[in-house]
Protein backbone atom coordinates (compact mmCIF):
# COMPACT_ATOMS: atom_id res chain seq x y z
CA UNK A 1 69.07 56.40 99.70
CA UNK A 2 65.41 57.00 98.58
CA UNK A 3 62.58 54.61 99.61
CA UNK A 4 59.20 54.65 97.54
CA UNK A 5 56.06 53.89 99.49
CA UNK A 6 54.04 50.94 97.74
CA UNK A 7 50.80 51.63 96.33
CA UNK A 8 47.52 49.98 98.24
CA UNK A 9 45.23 50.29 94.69
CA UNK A 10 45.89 46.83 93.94
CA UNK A 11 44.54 45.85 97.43
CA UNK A 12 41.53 47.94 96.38
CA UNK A 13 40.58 46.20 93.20
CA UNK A 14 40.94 42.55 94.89
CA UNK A 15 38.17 43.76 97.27
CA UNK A 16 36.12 45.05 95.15
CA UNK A 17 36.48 42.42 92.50
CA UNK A 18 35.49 39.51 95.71
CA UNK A 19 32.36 41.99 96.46
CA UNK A 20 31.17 41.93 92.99
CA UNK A 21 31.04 38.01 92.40
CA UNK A 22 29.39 37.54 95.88
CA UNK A 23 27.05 40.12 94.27
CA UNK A 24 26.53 38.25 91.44
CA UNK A 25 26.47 34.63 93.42
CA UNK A 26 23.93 35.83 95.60
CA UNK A 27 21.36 37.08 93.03
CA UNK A 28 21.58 34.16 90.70
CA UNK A 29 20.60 32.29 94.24
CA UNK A 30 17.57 34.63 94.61
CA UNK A 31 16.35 33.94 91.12
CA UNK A 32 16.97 30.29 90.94
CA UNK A 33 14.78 30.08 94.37
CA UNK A 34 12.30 32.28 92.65
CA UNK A 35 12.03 30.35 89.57
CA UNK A 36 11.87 26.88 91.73
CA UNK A 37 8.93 27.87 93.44
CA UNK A 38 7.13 29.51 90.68
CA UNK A 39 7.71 25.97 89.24
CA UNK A 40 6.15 23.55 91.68
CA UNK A 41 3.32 26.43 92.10
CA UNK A 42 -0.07 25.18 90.72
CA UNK A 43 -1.38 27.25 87.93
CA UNK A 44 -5.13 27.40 87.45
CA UNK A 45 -6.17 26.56 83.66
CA UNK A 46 -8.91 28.42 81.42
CA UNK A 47 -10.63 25.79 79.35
CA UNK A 48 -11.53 27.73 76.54
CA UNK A 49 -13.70 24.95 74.88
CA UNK A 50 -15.87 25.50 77.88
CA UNK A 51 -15.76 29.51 77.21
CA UNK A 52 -17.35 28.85 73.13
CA UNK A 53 -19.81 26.33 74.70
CA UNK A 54 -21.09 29.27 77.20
CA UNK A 55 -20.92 31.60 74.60
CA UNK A 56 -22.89 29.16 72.18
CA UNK A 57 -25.06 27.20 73.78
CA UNK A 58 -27.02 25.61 70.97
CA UNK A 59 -23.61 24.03 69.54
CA UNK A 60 -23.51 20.57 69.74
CA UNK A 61 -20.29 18.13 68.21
CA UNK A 62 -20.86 14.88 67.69
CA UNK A 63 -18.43 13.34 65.78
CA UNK A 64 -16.62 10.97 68.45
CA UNK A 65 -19.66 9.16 68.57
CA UNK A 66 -19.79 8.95 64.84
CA UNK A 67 -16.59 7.43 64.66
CA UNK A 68 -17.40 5.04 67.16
CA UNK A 69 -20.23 4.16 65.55
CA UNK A 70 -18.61 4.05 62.53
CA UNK A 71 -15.64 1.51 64.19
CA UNK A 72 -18.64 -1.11 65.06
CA UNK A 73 -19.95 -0.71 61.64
CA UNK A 74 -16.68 -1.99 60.70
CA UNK A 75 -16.00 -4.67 62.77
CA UNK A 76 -19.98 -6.28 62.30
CA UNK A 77 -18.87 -6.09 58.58
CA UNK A 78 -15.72 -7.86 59.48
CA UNK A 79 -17.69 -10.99 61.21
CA UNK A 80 -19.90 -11.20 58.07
CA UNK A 81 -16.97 -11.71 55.64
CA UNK A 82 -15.24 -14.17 58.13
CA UNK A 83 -18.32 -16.05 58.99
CA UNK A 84 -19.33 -16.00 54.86
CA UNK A 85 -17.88 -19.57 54.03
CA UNK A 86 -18.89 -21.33 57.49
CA UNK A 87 -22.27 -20.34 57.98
CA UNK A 88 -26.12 -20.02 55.86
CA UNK A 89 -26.79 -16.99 55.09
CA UNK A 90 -30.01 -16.63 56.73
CA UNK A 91 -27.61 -17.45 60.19
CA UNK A 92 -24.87 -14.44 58.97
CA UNK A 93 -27.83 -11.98 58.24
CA UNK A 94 -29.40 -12.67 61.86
CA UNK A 95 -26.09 -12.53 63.51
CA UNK A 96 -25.41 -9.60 61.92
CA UNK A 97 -28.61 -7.69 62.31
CA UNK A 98 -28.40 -8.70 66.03
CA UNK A 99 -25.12 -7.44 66.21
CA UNK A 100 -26.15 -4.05 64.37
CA UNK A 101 -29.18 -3.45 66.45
CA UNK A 102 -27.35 -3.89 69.91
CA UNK A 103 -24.86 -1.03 68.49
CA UNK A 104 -27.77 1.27 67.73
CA UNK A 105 -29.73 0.53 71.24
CA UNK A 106 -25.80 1.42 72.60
CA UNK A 107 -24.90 4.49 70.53
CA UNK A 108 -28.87 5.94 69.88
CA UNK A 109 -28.25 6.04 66.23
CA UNK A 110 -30.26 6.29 63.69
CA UNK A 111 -30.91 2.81 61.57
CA UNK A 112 -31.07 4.97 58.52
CA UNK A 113 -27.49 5.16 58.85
CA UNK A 114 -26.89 1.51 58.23
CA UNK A 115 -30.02 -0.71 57.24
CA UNK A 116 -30.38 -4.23 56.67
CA UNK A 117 -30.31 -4.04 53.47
CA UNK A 118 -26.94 -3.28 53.26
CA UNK A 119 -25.78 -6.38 55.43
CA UNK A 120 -27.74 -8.33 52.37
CA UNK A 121 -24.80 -7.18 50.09
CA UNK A 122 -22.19 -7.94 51.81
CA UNK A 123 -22.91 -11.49 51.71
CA UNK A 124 -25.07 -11.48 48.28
CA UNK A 125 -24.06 -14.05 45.82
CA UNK A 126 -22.47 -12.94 42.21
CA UNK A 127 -24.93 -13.04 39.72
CA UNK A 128 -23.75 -14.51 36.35
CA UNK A 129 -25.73 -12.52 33.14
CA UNK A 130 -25.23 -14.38 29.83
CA UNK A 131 -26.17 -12.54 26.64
CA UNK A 132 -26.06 -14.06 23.21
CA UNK A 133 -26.83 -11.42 20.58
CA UNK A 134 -25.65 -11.18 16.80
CA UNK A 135 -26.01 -8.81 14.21
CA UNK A 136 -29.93 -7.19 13.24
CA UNK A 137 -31.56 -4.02 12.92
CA UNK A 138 -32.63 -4.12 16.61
CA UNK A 139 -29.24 -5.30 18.16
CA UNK A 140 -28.02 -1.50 19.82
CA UNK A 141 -31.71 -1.09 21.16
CA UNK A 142 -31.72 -4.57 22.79
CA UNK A 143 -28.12 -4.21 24.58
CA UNK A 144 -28.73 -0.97 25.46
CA UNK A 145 -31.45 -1.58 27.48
CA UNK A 146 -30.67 -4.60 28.78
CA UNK A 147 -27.33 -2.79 30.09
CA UNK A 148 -29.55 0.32 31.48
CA UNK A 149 -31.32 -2.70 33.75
CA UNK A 150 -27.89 -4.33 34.67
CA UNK A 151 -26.99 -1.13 35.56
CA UNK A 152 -29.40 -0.78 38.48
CA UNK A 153 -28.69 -4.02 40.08
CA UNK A 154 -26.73 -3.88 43.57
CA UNK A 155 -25.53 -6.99 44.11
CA UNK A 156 -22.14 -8.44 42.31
CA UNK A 157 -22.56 -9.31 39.13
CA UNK A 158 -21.08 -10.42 35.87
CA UNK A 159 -22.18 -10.10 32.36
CA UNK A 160 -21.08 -12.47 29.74
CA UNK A 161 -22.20 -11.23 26.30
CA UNK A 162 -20.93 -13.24 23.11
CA UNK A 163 -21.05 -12.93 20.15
CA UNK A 164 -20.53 -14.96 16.87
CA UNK A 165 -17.10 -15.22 15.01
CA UNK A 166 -15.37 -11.48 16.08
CA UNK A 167 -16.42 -8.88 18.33
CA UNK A 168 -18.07 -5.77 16.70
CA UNK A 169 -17.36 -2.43 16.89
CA UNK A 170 -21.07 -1.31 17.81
CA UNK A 171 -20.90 -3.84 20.99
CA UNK A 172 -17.46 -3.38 22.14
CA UNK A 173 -18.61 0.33 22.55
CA UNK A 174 -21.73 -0.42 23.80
CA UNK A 175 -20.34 -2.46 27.01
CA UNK A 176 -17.16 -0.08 27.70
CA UNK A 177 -20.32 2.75 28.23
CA UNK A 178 -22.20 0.67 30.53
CA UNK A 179 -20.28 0.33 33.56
CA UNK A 180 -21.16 -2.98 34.03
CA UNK A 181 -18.26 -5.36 34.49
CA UNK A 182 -18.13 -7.77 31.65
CA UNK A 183 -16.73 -10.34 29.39
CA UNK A 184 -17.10 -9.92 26.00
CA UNK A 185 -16.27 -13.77 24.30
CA UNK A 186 -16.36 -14.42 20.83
CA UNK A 187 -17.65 -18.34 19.29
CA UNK A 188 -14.81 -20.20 16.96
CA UNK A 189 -17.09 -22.66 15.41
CA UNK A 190 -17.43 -22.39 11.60
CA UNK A 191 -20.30 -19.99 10.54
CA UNK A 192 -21.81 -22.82 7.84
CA UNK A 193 -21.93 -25.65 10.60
CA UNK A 194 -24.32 -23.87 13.36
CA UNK A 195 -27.44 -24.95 12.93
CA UNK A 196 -28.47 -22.93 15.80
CA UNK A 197 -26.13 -20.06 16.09
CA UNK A 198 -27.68 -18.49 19.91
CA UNK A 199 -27.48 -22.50 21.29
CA UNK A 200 -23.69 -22.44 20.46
CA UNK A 201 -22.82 -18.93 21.83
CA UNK A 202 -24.59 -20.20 25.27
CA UNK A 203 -22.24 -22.80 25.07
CA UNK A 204 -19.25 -20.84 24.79
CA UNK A 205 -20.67 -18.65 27.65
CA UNK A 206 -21.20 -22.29 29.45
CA UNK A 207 -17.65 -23.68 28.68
CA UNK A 208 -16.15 -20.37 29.92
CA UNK A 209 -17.96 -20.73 33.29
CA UNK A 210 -17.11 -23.95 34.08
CA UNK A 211 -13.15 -23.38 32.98
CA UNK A 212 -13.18 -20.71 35.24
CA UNK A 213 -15.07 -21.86 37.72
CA UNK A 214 -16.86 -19.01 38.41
CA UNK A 215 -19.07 -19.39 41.47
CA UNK A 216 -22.51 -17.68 41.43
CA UNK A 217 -26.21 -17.82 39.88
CA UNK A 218 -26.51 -18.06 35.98
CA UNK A 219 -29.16 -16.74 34.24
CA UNK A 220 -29.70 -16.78 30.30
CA UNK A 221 -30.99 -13.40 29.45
CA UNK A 222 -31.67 -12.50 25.92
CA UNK A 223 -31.37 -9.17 24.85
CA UNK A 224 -34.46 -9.37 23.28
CA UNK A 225 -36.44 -9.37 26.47
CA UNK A 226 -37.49 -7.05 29.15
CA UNK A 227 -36.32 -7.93 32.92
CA UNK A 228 -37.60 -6.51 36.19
CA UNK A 229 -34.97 -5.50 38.70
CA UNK A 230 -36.31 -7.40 41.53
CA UNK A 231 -36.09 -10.77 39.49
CA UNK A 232 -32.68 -9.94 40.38
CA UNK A 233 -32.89 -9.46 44.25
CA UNK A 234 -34.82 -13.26 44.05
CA UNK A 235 -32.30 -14.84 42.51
CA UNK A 236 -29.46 -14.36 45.04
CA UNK A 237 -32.02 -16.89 47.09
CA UNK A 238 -31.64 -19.38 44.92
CA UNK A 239 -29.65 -22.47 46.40
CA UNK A 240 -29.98 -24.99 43.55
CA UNK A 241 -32.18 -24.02 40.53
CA UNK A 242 -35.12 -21.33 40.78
CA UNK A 243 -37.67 -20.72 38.46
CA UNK A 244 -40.41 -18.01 37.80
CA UNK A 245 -43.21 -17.04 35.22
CA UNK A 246 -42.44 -15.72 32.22
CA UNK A 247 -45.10 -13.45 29.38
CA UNK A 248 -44.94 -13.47 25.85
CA UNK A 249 -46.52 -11.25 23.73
CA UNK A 250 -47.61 -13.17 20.43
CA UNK A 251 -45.99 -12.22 17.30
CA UNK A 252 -49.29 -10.74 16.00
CA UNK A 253 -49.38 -8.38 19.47
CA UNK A 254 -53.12 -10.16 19.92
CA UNK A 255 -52.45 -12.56 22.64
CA UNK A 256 -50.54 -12.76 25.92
CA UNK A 257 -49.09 -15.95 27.04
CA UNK A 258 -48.20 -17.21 30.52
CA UNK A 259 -45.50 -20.54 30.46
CA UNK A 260 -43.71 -21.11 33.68
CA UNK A 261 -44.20 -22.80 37.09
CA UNK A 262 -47.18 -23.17 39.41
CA UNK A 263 -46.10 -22.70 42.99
CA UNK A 264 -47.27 -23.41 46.17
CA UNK A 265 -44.80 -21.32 48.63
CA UNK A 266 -41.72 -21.72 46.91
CA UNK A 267 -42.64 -25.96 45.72
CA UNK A 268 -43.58 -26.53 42.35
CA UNK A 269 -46.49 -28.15 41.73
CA UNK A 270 -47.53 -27.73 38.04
CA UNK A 271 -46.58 -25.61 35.51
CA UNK A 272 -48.19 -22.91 33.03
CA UNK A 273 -48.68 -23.60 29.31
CA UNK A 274 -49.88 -22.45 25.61
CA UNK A 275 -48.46 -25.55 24.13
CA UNK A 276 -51.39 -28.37 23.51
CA UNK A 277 -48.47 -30.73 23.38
CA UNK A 278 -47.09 -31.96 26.76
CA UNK A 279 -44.29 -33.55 25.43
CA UNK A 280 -42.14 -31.40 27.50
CA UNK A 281 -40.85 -32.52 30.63
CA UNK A 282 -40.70 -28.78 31.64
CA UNK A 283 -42.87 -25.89 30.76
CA UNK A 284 -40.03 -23.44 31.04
CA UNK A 285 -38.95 -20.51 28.85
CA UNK A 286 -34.81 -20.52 28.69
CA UNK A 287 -34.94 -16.89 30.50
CA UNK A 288 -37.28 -18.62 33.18
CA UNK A 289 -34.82 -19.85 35.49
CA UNK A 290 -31.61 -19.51 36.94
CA UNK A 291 -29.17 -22.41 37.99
CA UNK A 292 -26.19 -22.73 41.01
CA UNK A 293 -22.65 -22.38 38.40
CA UNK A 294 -21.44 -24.92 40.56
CA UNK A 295 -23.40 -27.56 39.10
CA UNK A 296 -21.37 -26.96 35.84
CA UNK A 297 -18.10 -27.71 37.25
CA UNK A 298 -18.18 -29.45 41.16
CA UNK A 299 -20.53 -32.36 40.46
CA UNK A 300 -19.79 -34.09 43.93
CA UNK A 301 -21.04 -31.11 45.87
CA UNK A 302 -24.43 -31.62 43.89
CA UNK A 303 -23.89 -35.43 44.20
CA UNK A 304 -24.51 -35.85 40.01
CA UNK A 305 -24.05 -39.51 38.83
CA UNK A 306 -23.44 -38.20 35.36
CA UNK A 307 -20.05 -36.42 34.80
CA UNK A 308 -20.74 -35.43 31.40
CA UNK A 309 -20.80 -32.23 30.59
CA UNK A 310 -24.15 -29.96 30.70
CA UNK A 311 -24.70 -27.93 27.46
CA UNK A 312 -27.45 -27.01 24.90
CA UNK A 313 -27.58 -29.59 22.43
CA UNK A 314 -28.87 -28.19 18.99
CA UNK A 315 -30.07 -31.13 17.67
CA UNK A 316 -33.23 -31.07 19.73
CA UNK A 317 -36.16 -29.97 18.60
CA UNK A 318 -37.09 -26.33 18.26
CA UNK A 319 -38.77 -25.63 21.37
CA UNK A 320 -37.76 -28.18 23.44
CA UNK A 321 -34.26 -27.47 24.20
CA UNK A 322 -35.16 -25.63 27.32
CA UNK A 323 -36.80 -28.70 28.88
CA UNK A 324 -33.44 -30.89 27.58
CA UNK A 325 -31.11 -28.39 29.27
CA UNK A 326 -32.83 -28.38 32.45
CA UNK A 327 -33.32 -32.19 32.79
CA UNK A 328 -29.28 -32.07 33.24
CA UNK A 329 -29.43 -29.62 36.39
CA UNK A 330 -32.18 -31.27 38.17
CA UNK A 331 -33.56 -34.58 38.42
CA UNK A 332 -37.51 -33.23 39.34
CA UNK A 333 -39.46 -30.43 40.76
CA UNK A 334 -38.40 -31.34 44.31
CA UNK A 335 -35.21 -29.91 43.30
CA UNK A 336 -36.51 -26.18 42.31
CA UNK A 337 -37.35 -23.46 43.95
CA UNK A 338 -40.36 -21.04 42.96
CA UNK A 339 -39.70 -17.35 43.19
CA UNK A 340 -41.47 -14.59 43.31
CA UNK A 341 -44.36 -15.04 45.93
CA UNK A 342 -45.95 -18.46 45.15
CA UNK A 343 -44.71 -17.76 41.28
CA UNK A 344 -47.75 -15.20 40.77
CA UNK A 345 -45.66 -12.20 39.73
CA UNK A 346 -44.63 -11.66 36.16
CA UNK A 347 -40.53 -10.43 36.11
CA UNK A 348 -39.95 -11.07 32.64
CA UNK A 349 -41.63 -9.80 29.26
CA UNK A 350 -40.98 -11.05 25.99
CA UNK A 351 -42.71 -8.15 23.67
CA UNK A 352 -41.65 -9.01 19.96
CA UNK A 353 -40.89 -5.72 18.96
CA UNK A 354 -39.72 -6.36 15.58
CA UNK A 355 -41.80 -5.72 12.43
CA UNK A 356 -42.47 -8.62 10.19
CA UNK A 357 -39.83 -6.82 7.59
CA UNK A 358 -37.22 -4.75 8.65
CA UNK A 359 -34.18 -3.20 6.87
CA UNK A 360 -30.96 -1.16 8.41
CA UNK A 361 -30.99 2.54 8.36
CA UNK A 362 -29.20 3.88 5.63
CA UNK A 363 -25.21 3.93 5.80
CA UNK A 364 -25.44 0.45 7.91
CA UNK A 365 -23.22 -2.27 6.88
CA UNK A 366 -24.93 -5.84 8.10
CA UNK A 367 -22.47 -8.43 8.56
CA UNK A 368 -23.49 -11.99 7.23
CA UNK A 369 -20.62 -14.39 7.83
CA UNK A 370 -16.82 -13.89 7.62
CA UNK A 371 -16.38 -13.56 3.82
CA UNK A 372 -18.45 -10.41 3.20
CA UNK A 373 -19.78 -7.44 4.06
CA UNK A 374 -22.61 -7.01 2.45
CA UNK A 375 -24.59 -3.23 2.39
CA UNK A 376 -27.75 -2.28 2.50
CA UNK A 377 -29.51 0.92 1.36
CA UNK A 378 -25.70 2.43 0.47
């Protein structure tokens, strides 16, 4: 019988095999203890904003101080709007300008930045421009400077222009070029039965206003005459009715004239005129003052015992329909207000341009009522 020895190499490979994974346990212990302290071991930072500022020393960044600056801005503006419909103005401009000049004592900015001035817009009143203007030789010239002044103003404002029967061509284009926002209304009354055809478009501009009820300062400006921009800046001041000076040229370019209020401070106390007549109730020219819309349409908050409604009436006499239209806003001169430094500063100009006989440039079609065209010079 033969007996084989049994081998020992599977004894061998078991021990090595348990050597190798203690081998393998233990470093993965090492490292994991490496790796934990290394951890929890503080690590000194470089700040390298600190490295550019050494390397530039001259650099300076301000802009988180803008922005905060910019935030109170904001919120000031913010307390204007919401404080708008509760309080006077004159209280919301010295809130406000209280409010702005603790911010610039805080931040040491500059009051260029933000001025006064621009707290006066926020809480400026819309100003209500109404235009009549019909077809003549001088009709693009007028508009077009009349827009070119509109243009310039900064506060709100609206500009009604009408015109008789349709809307032309030549105006449409002149107002979409302005950049002005406007309304551009058109009368319906029969051609043949307007005595006085710039009385009824002022009433269509009128009845539109109080439909609306459009809320600002109205003021009748003819295209014909020549308006200074800070007539405009006076007129947001104007509570109830305002009224100012007005110069005419005479027809014959000889003579100037001078018809509007006398002032004392902002109280009327006589009034300017070329007239010998004093027939008038009111020496006023109808581009001479500027009314509160509200009267138009909100007669309690004015406290009016007439309701009827306030428009030109053409029946009156030439000349006196300014002095009739008035007497339905106000009841006497302790009801205006005088503008423009105790009412010594002239802000409108009435030149008369025109020559005694003018004709269209050649090519021009003149419109005369619905029917026809009729051209001139052809």
């Amino acid at each position: 019988m033969i007996f084989h020895l049994r081998s020992s190499r599977p004894v061998e490979r078991s021990k090595v095999r348990g050597l190798f994974l203690k081998g393998v346990v233990f470093r993965f212990f090492i490292f994991f203890l490496v790796g934990l302290i290394v951890g929890f071991t503080p690590i000194p930072i470089v700040d390298q904003s600190k490295n550019n500022l050494s390397r530039h020393g001259a650099f300076s960044f301000h802009e988180p101080v803008i922005g905060k600056f910019q935030t109170s801005i904001n919120s000031v503006d913010n307390d204007i709007l919401l404080t708008q419909k509760s309080l006077p103005k004159g209280h919301i401009n010295l809130e406000a300008s209280m409010k702005l000049e603790m911010e610039n004592k805080t931040l040491n900015a500059s009051h260029s930045l933000y001025s006064s001035h621009d707290f006066a817009l926020v809480s400026s009143k819309l100003l209500i421009i109404v235009t009549p203007t019909y077809s003549r030789p001088f009709q693009s010239f007028y508009l077009n400077r009349l827009a070119q002044t509109l243009r310039n103003v900064l506060h709100p404002l609206l500009w009604i222009v009408v015109e008789m029967s349709l809307q032309s061509d030549e105006t449409v284009k002149i107002l979409r070029d302005t950049g002005v926002m406007y309304r551009h209304l058109v009368g319906d009354h029969n051609v043949t039965s307007v005595k006085d055809t710039v009385i009824q478009l002022r009433n269509v501009a009128l009845y539109h206003i109080e439909r609306h009820q459009l809320d600002g300062i109205v003021l009748f400006a003819d295209d014909d005459k020549i308006y200074s921009l800070g007539l405009f800046d006076k007129m947001v001041e104007i509570r109830r009715f305002g009224t100012w000076p007005v110069a005419v040229l005479t027809e014959d370019k000889k003579r100037a004239l001078f018809e509007g209020p006398v002032c004392k401070g902002r109280e009327i106390v006589g009034w300017h005129t070329h007239q010998t007549s004093l027939s008038r109730r009111f020496q006023i020219d109808m581009s001479g003052f500027a009314f509160n819309s509200t009267i138009l349409w909100d007669p309690k908050r004015w406290h009016r015992p007439n309701i009827d409604l306030i428009r030109l009436h053409d029946s009156v006499r030439v000349g006196f329909q300014e002095s009739k239209f008035v007497e339905q806003l106000v009841e006497d001169e302790s009801q205006m207000e005088g503008l423009s430094e105790n009412c010594s500063r002239i802000l409108v100009w009435h030149l008369h341009l025109e020559a005694p006989q003018l004709l269209y440039p050649s090519g021009w079609l003149f419109e005369r009522n619905l029917e026809d065209l009729i051209p001139l010079m052809l």
